[in-house]
Protein backbone atom coordinates (compact mmCIF):
# COMPACT_ATOMS: atom_id res chain seq x y z
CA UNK A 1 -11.48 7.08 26.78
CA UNK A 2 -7.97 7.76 28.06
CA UNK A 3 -5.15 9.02 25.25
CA UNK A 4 -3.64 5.97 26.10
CA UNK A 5 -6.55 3.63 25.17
CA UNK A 6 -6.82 5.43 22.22
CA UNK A 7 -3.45 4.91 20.64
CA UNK A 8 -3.90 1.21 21.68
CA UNK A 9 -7.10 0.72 19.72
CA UNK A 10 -5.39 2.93 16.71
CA UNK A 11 -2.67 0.23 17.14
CA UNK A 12 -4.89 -2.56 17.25
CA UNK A 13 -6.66 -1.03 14.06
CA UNK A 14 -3.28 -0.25 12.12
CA UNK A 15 -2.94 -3.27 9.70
CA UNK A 16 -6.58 -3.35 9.41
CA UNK A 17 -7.06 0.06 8.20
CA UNK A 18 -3.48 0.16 5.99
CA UNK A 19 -4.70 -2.87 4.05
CA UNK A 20 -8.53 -1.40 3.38
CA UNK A 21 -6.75 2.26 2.57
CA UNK A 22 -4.33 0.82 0.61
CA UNK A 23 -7.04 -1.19 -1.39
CA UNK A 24 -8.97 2.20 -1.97
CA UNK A 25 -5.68 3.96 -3.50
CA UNK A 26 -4.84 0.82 -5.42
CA UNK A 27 -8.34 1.38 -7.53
CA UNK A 28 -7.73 5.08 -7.96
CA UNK A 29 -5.60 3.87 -10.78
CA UNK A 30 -8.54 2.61 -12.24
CA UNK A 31 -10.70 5.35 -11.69
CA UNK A 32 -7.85 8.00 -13.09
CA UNK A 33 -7.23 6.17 -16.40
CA UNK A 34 -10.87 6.01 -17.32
CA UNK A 35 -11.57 9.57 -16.39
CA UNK A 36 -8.38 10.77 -16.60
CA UNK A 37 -8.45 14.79 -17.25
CA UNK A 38 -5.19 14.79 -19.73
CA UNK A 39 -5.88 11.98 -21.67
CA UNK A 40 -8.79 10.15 -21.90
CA UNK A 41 -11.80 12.74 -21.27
CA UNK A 42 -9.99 15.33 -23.81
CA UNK A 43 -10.46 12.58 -26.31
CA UNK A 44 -14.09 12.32 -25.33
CA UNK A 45 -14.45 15.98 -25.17
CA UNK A 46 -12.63 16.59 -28.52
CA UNK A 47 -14.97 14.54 -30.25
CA UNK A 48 -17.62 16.63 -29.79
CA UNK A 49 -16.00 19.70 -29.89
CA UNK A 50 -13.22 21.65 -31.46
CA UNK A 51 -12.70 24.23 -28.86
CA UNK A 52 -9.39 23.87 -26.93
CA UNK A 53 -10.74 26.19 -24.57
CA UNK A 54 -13.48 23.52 -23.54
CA UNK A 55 -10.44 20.75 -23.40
CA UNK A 56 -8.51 23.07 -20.99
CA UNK A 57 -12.57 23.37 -18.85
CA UNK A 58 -11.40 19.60 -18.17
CA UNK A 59 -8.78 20.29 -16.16
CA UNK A 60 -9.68 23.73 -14.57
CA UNK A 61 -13.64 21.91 -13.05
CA UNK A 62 -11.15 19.32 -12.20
CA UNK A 63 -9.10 21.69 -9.40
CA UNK A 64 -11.77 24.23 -9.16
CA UNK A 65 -14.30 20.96 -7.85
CA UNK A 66 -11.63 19.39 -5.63
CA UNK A 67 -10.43 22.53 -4.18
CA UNK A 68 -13.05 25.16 -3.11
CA UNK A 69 -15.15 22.80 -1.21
CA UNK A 70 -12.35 22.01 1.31
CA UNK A 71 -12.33 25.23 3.26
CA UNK A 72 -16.35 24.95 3.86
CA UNK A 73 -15.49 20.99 4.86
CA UNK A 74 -12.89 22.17 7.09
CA UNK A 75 -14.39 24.69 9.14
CA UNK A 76 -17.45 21.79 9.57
CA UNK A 77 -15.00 19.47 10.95
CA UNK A 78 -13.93 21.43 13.48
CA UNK A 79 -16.87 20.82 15.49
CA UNK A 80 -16.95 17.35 14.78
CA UNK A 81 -15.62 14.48 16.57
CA UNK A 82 -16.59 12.00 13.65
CA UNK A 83 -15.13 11.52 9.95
CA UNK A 84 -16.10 8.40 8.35
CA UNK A 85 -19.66 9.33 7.78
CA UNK A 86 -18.92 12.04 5.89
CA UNK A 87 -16.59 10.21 3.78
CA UNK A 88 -19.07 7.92 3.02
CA UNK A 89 -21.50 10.39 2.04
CA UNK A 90 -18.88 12.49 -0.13
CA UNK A 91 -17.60 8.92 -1.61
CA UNK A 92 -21.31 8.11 -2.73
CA UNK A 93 -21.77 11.54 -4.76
CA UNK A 94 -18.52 10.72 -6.46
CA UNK A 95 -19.45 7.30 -7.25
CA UNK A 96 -23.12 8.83 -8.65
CA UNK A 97 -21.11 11.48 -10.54
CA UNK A 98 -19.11 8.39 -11.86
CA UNK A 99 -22.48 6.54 -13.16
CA UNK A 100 -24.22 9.35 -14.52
CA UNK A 101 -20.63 9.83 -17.18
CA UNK A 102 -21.40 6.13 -17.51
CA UNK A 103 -24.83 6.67 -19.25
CA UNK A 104 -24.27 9.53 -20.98
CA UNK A 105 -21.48 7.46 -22.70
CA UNK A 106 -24.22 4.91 -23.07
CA UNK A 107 -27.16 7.17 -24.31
CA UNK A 108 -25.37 9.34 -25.94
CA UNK A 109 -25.29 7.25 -29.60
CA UNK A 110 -28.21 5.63 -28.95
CA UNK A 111 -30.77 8.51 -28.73
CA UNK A 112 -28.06 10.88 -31.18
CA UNK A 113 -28.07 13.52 -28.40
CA UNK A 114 -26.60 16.72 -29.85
CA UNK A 115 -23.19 17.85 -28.94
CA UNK A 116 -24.19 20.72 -26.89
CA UNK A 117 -26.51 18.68 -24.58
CA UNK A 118 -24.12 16.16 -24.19
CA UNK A 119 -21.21 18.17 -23.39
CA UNK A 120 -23.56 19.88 -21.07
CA UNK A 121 -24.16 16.61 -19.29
CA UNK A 122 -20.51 15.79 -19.45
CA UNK A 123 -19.34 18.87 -17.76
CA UNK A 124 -22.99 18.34 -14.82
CA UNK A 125 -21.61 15.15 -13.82
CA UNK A 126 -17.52 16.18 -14.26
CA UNK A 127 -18.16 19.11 -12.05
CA UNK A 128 -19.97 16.94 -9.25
CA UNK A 129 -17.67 14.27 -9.13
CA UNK A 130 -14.81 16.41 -8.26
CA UNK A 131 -16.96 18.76 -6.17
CA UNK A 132 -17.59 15.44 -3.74
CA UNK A 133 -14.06 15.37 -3.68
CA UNK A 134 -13.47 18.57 -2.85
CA UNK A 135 -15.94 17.60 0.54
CA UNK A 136 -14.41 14.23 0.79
CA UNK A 137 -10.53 15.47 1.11
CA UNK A 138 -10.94 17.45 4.37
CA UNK A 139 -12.17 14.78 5.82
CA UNK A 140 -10.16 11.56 4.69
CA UNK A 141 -6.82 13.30 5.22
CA UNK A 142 -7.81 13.88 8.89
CA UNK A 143 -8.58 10.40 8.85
CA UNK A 144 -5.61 8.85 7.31
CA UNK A 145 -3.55 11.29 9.74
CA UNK A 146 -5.01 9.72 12.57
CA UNK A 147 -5.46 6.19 11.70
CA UNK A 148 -2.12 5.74 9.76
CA UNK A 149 0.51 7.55 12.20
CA UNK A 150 3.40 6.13 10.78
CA UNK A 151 4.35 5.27 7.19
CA UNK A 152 2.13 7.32 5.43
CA UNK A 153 4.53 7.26 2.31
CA UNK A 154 5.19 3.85 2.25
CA UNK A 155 1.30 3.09 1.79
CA UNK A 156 0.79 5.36 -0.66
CA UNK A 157 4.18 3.77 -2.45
CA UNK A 158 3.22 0.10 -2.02
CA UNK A 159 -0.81 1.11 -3.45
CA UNK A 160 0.43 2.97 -5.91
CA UNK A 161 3.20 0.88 -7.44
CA UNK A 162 0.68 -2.37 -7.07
CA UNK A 163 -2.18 -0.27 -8.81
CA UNK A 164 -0.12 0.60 -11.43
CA UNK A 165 1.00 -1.85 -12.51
CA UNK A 166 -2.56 -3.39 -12.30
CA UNK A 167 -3.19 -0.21 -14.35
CA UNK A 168 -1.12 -1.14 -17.07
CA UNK A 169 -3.10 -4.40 -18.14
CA UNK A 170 -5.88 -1.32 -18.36
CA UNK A 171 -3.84 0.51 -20.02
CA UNK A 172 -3.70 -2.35 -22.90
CA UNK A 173 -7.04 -2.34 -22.83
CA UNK A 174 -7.83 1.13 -23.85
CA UNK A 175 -5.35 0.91 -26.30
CA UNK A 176 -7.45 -2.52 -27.80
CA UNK A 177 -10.55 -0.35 -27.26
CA UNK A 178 -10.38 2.31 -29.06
CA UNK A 179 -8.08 0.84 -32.07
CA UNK A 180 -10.33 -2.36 -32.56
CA UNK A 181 -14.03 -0.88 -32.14
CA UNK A 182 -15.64 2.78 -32.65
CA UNK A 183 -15.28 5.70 -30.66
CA UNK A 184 -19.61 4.97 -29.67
CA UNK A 185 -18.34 1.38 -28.27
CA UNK A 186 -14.92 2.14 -26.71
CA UNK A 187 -16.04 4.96 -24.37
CA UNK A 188 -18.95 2.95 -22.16
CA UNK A 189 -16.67 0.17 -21.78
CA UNK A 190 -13.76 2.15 -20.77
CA UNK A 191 -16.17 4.37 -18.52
CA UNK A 192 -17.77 1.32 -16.89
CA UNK A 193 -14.32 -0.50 -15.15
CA UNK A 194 -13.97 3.22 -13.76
CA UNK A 195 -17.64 3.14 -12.24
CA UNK A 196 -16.62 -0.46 -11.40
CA UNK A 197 -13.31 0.33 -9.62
CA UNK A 198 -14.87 3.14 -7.69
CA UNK A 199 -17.19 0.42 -6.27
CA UNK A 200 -14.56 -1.70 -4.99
CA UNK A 201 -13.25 1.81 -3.72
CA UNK A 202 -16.27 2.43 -1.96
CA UNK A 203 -16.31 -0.93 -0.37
CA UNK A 204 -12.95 -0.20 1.19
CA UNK A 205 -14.10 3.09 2.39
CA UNK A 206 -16.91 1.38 4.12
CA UNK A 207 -14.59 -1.06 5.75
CA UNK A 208 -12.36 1.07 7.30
CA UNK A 209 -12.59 1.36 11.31
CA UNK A 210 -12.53 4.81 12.98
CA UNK A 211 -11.21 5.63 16.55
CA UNK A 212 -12.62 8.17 17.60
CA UNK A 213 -9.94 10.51 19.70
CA UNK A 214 -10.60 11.61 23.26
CA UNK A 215 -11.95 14.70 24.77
CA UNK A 216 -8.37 15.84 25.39
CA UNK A 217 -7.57 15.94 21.96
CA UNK A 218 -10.40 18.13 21.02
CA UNK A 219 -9.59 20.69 24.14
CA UNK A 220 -5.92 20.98 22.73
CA UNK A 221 -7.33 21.70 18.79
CA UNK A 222 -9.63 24.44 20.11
CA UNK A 223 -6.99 25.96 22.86
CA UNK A 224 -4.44 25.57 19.07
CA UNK A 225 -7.12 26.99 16.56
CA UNK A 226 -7.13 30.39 15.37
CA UNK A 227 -9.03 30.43 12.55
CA UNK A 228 -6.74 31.13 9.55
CA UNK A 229 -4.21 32.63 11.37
CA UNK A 230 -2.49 30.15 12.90
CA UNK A 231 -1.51 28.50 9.22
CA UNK A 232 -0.50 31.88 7.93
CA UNK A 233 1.89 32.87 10.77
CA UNK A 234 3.39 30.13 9.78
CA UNK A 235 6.16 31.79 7.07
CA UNK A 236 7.38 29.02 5.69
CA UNK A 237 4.23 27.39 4.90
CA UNK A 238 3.40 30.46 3.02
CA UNK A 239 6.46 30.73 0.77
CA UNK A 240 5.48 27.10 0.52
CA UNK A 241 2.43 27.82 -1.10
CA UNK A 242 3.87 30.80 -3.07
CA UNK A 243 6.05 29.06 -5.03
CA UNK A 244 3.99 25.98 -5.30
CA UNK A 245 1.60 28.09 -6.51
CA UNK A 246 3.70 29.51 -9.21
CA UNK A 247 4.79 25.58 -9.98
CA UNK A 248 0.77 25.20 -11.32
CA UNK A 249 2.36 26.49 -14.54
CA UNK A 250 3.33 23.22 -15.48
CA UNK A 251 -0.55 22.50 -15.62
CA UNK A 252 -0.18 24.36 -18.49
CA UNK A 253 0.54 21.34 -20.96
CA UNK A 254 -0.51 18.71 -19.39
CA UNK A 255 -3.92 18.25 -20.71
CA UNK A 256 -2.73 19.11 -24.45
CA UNK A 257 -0.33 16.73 -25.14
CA UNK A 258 -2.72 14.19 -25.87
CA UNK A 259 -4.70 16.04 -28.54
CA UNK A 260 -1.36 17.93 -30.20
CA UNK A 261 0.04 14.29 -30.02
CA UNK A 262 -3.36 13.05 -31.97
CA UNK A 263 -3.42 15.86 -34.67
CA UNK A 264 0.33 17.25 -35.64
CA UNK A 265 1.36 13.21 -36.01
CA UNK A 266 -1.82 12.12 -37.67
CA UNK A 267 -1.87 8.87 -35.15
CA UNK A 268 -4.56 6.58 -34.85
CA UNK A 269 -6.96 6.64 -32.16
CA UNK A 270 -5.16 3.75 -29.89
CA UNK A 271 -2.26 5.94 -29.16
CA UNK A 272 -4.28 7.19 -26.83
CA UNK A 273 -4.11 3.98 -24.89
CA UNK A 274 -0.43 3.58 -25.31
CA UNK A 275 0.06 7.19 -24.22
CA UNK A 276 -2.24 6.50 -21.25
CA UNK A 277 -0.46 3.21 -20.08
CA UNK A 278 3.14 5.11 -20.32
CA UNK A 279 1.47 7.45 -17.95
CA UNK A 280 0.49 4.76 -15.94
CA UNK A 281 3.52 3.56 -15.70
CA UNK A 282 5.69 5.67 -14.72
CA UNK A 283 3.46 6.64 -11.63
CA UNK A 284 3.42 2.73 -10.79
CA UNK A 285 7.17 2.72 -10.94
CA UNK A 286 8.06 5.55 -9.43
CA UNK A 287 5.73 6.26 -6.48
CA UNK A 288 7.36 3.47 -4.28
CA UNK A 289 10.50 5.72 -5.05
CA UNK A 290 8.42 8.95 -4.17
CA UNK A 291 7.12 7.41 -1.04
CA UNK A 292 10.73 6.16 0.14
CA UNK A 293 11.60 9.55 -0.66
CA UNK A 294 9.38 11.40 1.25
CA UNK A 295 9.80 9.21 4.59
CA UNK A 296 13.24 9.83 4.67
CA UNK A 297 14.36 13.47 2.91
CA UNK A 298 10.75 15.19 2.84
CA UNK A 299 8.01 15.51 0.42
CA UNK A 300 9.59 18.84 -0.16
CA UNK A 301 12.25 16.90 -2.21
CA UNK A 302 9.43 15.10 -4.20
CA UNK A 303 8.09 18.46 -5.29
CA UNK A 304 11.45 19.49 -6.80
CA UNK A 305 12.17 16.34 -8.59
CA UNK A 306 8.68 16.22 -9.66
CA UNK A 307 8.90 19.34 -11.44
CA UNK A 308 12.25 19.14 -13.05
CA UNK A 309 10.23 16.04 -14.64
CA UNK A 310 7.71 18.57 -15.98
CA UNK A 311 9.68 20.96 -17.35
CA UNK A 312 12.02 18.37 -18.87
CA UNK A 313 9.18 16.96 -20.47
CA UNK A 314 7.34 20.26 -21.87
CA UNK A 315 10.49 21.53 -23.00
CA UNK A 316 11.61 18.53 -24.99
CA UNK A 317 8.27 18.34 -26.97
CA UNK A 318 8.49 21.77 -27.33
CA UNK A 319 11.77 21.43 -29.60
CA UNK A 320 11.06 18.08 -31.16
CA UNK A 321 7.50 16.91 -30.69
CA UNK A 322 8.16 13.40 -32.80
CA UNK A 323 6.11 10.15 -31.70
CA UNK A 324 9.28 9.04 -28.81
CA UNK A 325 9.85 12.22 -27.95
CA UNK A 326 6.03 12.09 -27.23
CA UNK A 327 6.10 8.53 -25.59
CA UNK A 328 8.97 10.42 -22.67
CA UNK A 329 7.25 13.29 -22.67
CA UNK A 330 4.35 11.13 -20.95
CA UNK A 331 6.57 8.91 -19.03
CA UNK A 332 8.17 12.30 -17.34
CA UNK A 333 4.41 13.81 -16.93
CA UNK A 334 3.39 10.77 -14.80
CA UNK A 335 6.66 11.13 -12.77
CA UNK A 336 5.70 14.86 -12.13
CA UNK A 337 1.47 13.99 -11.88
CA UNK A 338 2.35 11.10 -9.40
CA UNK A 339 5.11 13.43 -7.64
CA UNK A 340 3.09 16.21 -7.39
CA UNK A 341 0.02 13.83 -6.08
CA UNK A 342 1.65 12.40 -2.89
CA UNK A 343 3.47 15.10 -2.02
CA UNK A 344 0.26 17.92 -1.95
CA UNK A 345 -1.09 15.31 0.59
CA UNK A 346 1.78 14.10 2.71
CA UNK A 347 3.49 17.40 2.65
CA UNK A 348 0.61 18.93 5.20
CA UNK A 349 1.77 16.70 7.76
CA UNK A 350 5.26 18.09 7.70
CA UNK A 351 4.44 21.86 8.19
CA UNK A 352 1.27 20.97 10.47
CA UNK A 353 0.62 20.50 14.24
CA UNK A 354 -1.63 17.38 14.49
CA UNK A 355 -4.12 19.50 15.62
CA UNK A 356 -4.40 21.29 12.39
CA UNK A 357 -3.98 18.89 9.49
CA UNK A 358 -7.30 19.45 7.96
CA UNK A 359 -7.01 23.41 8.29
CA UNK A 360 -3.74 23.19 6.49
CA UNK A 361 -4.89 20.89 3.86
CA UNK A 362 -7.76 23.54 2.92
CA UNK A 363 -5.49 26.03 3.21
CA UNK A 364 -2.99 24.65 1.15
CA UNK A 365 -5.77 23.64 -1.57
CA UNK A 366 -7.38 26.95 -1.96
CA UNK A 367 -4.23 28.44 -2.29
CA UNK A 368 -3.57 27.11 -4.98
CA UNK A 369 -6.73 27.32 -6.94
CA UNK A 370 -6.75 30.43 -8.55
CA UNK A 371 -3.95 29.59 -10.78
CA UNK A 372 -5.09 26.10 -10.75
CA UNK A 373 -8.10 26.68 -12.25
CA UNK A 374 -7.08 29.42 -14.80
CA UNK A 375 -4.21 28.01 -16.34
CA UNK A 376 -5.44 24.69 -18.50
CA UNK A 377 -8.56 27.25 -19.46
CA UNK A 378 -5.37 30.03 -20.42
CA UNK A 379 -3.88 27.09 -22.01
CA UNK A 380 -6.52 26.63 -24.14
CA UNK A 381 -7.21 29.95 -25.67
CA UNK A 382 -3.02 29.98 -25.43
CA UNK A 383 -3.50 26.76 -27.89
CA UNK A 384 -5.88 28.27 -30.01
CA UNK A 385 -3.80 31.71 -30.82
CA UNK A 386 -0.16 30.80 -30.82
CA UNK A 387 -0.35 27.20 -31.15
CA UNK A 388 0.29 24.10 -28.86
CA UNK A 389 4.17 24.79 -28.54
CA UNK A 390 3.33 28.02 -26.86
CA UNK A 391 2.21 25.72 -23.79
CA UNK A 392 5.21 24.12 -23.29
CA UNK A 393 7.60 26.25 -23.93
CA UNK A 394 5.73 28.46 -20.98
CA UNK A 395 5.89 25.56 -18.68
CA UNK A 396 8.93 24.86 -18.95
CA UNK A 397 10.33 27.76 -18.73
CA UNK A 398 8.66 29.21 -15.95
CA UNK A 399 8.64 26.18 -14.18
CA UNK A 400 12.53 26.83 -14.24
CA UNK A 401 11.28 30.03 -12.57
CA UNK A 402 9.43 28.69 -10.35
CA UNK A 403 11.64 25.69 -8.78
CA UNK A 404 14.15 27.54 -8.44
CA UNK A 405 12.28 30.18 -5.93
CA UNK A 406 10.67 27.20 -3.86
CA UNK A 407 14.46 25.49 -3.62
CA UNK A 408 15.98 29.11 -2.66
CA UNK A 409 13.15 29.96 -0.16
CA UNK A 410 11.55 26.92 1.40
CA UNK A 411 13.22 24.68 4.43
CA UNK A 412 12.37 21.37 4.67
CA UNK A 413 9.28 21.00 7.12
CA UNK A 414 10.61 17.07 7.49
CA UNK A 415 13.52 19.40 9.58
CA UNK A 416 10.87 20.59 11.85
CA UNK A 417 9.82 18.77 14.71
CA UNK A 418 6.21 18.43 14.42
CA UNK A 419 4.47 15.33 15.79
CA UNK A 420 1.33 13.56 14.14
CA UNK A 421 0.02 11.46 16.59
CA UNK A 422 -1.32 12.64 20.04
CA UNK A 423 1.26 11.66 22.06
CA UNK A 424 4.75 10.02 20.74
CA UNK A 425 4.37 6.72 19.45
CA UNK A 426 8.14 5.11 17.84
CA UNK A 427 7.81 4.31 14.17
CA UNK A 428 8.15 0.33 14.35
C-alpha cells in the first residue's frame, strides 16, 4: 500500500472511527465517577480503614499502574505494525479488574469478609485495572494519532462535554445512593453502571477500524529512532517535563478533600454524590473550552490555566474550608483534573515527530511518576501529622512555584512545526 492509499482509507475511516472513539471517551465519565480515586473509592476505602496513608495508596497505584507499564508497551510497539489487538487485550484486563471491584462490593457484606482481606482485594483488582492501562495507553495514543489526524481536541471536547453532562444524571444518583440506602447497598450499585459503562466502552474499542500504515512509514520511524535519546535532546520537552513534574504537587489534595469535607463538617454521606457531580461538572463544561483551547493556542496553555484552578482551589479551602467554599473547591479541581487530562495526552503531539508519539508518551508518563506516585501517599502521612490543611496549603503554594517555572521556561510546542500525519493532509 502506497502513502497515498493510506491517507485515503484513514479518510474514508475518519467519521467512522471519531464517532466509535468519541463513544469510548463519552463512558469514561461513567467509569471515573464510580471508581473515581478522589472521591468515591476514598469513601469505600475509609470505611474500612482509618489510615490516610491507605486513602493517599488510592491515588499513588492509580499513577504508579498507568504509568510504568508504558515504557515496556512502547519499546514492544516499535516492532509492531499492528495496535488494535493489543488494545483489545489491555481493554479486557481493565474491564476484568472492573468486575472483580464489582464482587468484592457484592461479597463483601454478605460473607462479613474482614477489613484486611477486603482491602487486600480492593487494592489486587485497583492495581490491575490501572496496570492494563498503563499497557493500553502506548498503544491507543498511537492509534488515535494515526486514525484521528486532525481535531484531536475537538473530540475529546465534544465526548467530554456530552459525557458529562450524561455524568451528572450519575452524579444524582450517587448522591440518592448513598443518602437513601446503606453504605453495603450503595457501593455494588454504584460499582456495577461503572462495570456496565466500561462494556459499552469495550464495544467501541472493538468497533474501531485500523489502517495499517505502509512500509515507508516504518523505514522513516527506525531511520528517526534512537532509543531515548532522541526525546531527551529535545530541551524543551525536558523543561516540559521538569516543571510538569513539579506541577504533581497539586496531587497533593486532591484525594483528601472528600474525606476532610466528610469529617471537619460532620456531613452526611450523600455529599459525596453532590461533591462528585460538581466534579463532574465542571469537566463536562469546561473540556469543550479546553479542547477549543488547545487547537488553537496549545495544550501548553491548558496546563497553566489548569493549574491556577488547583491552586486557587487548595488555597481557598485552606483559609476557609466551609461547605461552599468546599462545593468551588471541587468545581475548580475538575477544571484542573479535566485540564490536566487532555492536555498530558494531546500535548505529545505538539513536541513529537509522528514517528515518535508513543516514545514520547512513555517518556512523558514515566517522568512523571516518581512524584506522581509519592505525593497522595506523602499526603497521607502529611494528613495524619499536621492535619488536612497542611495539604493544601503545600499545593497551592508550590504550585505557585511551579507554574510559574513552566510559564518562564517552556515555548509553546503548538509554535513548532511538527506534522502528525505522514504526509500533509489540510485540516478540513
Amino acid at each position: 500500500m502506497s502513502i497515498t492509499v493510506y491517507n485515503e482509507r484513514i479518510e474514508e475511516n475518519y467519521k467512522w472511527n471519531f464517532f466509535w472513539m468519541t463513544l469510548d471517551n463519552m463512558m469514561f465519565f461513567f467509569i471515573f465517577m464510580g471508581l473515581s480515586p478522589y472521591t468515591i473509592l476514598p469513601f469505600f476505602v475509609g470505611h474500612f480503614t482509618e489510615s490516610k496513608v491507605l486513602i493517599g495508596l488510592i491515588p499513588t497505584m492509580f499513577l504508579i499502574g498507568s504509568t510504568i507499564p508504558q515504557i515496556f508497551m512502547a519499546k514492544f510497539l516499535r516492532n509492531r505494525r499492528k495496535r488494535k489487538k493489543y488494545l483489545v487485550i489491555s481493554a479486557s484486563l481493565q474491564r476484568v479488574a472492573i468486575l472483580g471491584l464489582f464482587l468484592l462490593s457484592l461479597l463483601q457484606p454478605r460473607y462479613n469478609l474482614s477489613s484486611t482481606m477486603t482491602l487486600t482485594i480492593f487494592f489486587i483488582f485497583h492495581t490491575l485495572q490501572h496496570t492494563a492501562s498503563g499497557f493500553y495507553v502506548p498503544a491507543w495514543i498511537d492509534f488515535l494519532g494515526k486514525s484521528i489526524p486532525r481535531r484531536r481536541g475537538l473530540l475529546f471536547g465534544i465526548s467530554n462535554f456530552i459525557g458529562g453532562l450524561m455524568g451528572l444524571g450519575m452524579g444524582w444518583l450517587l448522591s440518592f445512593l448513598l443518602d437513601r440506602y446503606p453504605f453495603e447497598q450503595a457501593i455494588p450499585v454504584i460499582f456495577g453502571i461503572s462495570l456496565a459503562a466500561s462494556m459499552i466502552s469495550l464495544i467501541a474499542i472493538l468497533s474501531w477500524r485500523e489502517v495499517v500504515p505502509p512500509e515507508e512509514f516504518f523505514k522513516e520511524q527506525k531511520e528517526n529512532e534512537n532509543s531515548f535519546k532522541s526525546v531527551l535532546q529535545d530541551k524543551n520537552f525536558v523543561k516540559y517535563l521538569l516543571w510538569r513534574g513539579f506541577l504533581v504537587i497539586l496531587e497533593i489534595a486532591t484525594p483528601f478533600y472528600t474525606i476532610s469535607a466528610l469529617e471537619q463538617l460532620a456531613l452526611n454521606a450523600s455529599q459525596v454524590g453532590i461533591f462528585t457531580t460538581i466534579l463532574s461538572f465542571s469537566q463536562a463544561v469546561l473540556n469543550p473550552l479546553w479542547g477549543w483551547i488547545g487547537d488553537h493556542k496549545g495544550f501548553i496553555r491548558v496546563v497553566q490555566i489548569s493549574a491556577i484552578a488547583g491552586v486557587i482551589g487548595a488555597l481557598i479551602v485552606a483559609v476557609m474550608p466551609t461547605l461552599w467554599i468546599y462545593y468551588i473547591t471541587f468545581f475548580l479541581a475538575g477544571a484542573m483534573i479535566s485540564g490536566l487530562q487532555i492536555s498530558s495526552l494531546n500535548i505529545v503531539y505538539e513536541f513529537s515527530p509522528k514517528q515518535l508519539v508513543p516514545l514520547y508518551m512513555a517518556v512523558s508518563q514515566i517522568a512523571l511518576t516518581p512524584l506522581s506516585s509519592i505525593v497522595p501517599t506523602l499526603g497521607g502521612v502529611i494528613a495524619e501529622k499536621y492535619g488536612y490543611s497542611t495539604d493544601y496549603w503545600l499545593a497551592g503554594t508550590l504550585g505557585i512555584v511551579s507554574l510559574i517555572g513552566l510559564s518562564l521556561q517552556v515555548k509553546n510546542p503548538k509554535m513548532q512545526n511538527k506534522s502528525d500525519v505522514i504526509t500533509s493532509i489540510e485540516p478540513a
